[in-house]
C-alpha atoms as a PDB file:
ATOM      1  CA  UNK A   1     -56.072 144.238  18.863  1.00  0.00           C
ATOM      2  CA  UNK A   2     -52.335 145.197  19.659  1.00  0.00           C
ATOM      3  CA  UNK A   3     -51.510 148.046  21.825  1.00  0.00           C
ATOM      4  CA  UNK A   4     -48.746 149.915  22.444  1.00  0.00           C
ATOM      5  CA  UNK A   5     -47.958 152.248  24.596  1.00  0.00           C
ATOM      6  CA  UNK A   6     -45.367 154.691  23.997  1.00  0.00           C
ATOM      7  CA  UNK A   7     -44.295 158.427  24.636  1.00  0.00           C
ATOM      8  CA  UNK A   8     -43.836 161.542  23.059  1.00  0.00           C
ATOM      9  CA  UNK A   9     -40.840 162.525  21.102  1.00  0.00           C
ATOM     10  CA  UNK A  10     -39.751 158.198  21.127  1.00  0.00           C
ATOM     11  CA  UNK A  11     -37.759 157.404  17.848  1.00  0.00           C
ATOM     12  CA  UNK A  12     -38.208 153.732  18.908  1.00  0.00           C
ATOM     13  CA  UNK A  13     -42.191 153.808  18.845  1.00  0.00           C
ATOM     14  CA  UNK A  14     -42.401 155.906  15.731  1.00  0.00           C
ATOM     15  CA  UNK A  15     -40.177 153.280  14.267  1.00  0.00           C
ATOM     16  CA  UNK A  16     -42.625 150.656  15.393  1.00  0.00           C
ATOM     17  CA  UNK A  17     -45.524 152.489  14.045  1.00  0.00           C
ATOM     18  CA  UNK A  18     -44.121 152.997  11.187  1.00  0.00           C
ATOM     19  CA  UNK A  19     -43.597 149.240  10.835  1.00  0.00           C
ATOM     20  CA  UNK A  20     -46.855 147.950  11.660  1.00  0.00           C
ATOM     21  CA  UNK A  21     -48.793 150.784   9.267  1.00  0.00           C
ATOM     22  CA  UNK A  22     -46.031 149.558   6.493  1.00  0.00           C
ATOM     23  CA  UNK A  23     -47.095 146.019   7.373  1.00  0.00           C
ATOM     24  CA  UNK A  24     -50.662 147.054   7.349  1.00  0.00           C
ATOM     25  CA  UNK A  25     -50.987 146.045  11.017  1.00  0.00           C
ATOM     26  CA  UNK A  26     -53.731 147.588  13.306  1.00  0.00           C
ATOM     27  CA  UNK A  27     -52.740 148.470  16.732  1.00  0.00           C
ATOM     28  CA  UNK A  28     -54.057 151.679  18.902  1.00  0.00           C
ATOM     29  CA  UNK A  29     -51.380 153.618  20.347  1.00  0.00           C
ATOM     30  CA  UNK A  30     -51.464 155.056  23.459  1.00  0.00           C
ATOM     31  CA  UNK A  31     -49.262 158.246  24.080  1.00  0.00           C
ATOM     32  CA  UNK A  32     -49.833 158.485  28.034  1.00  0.00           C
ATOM     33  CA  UNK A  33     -46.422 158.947  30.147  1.00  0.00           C
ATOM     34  CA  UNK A  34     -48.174 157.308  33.207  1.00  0.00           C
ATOM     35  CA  UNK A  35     -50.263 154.833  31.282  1.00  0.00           C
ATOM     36  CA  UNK A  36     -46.748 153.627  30.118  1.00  0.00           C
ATOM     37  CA  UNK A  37     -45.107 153.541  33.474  1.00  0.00           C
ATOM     38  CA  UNK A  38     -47.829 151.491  34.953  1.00  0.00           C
ATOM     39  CA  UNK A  39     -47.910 149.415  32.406  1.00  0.00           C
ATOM     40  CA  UNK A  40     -44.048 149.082  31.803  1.00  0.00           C
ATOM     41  CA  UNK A  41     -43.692 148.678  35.617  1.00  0.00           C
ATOM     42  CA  UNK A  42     -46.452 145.460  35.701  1.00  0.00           C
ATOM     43  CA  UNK A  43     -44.824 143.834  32.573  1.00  0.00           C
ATOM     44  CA  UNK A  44     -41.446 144.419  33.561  1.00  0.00           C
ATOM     45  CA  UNK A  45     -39.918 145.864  30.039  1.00  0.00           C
ATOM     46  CA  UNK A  46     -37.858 148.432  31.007  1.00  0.00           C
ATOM     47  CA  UNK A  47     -38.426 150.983  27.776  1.00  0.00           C
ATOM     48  CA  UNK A  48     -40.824 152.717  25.828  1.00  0.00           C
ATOM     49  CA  UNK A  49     -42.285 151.132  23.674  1.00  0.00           C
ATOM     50  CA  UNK A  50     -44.401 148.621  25.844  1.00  0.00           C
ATOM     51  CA  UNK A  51     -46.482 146.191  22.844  1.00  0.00           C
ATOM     52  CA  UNK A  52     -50.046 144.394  24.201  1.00  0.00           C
ATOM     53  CA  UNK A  53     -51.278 141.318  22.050  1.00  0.00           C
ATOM     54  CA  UNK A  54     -54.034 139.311  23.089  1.00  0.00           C
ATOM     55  CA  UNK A  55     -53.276 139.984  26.846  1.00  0.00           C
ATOM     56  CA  UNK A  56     -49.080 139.893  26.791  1.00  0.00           C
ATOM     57  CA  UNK A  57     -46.791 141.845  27.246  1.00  0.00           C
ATOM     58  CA  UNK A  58     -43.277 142.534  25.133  1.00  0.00           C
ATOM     59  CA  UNK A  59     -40.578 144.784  24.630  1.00  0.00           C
ATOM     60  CA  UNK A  60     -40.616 146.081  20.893  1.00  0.00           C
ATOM     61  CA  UNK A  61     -37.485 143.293  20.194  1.00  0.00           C
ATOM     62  CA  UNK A  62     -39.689 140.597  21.811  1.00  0.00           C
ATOM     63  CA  UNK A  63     -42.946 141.659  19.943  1.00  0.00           C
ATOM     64  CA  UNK A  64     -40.718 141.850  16.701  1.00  0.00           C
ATOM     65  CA  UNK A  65     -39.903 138.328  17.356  1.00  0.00           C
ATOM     66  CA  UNK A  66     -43.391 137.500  17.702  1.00  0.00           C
ATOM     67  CA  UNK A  67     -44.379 138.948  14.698  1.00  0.00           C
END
């Protein structure tokens, strides 16, 4: 399951959203301003959104990549 953890009013994770649901991708988001700072702050990506797969961590450019 992918997971991504984002923030409110973030054109860059509605972008990705919008992506993945075009793609027909699942993924849970998680809107949670400390959830993503703890979680940004472990995996070292410096912006919202932070992408989970299978226990990794990426930027949305790295994820993209990925994909």
């Amino acid at each position: 399951m992918i997971k991504i953890y984002g923030k409110e009013n973030c054109g860059r994770c509605q972008s990705l959203k919008t992506r993945l649901n075009n793609d027909n991708i699942e993924f849970e988001y998680i809107d949670d301003m400390k959830t993503l700072m703890i979680v940004a702050s472990k995996a070292r990506v410096m912006s919202a959104p932070v992408v989970e797969k299978d226990g990794v961590f990426y930027s949305m450019e790295k994820f993209l990549e990925v994909l």
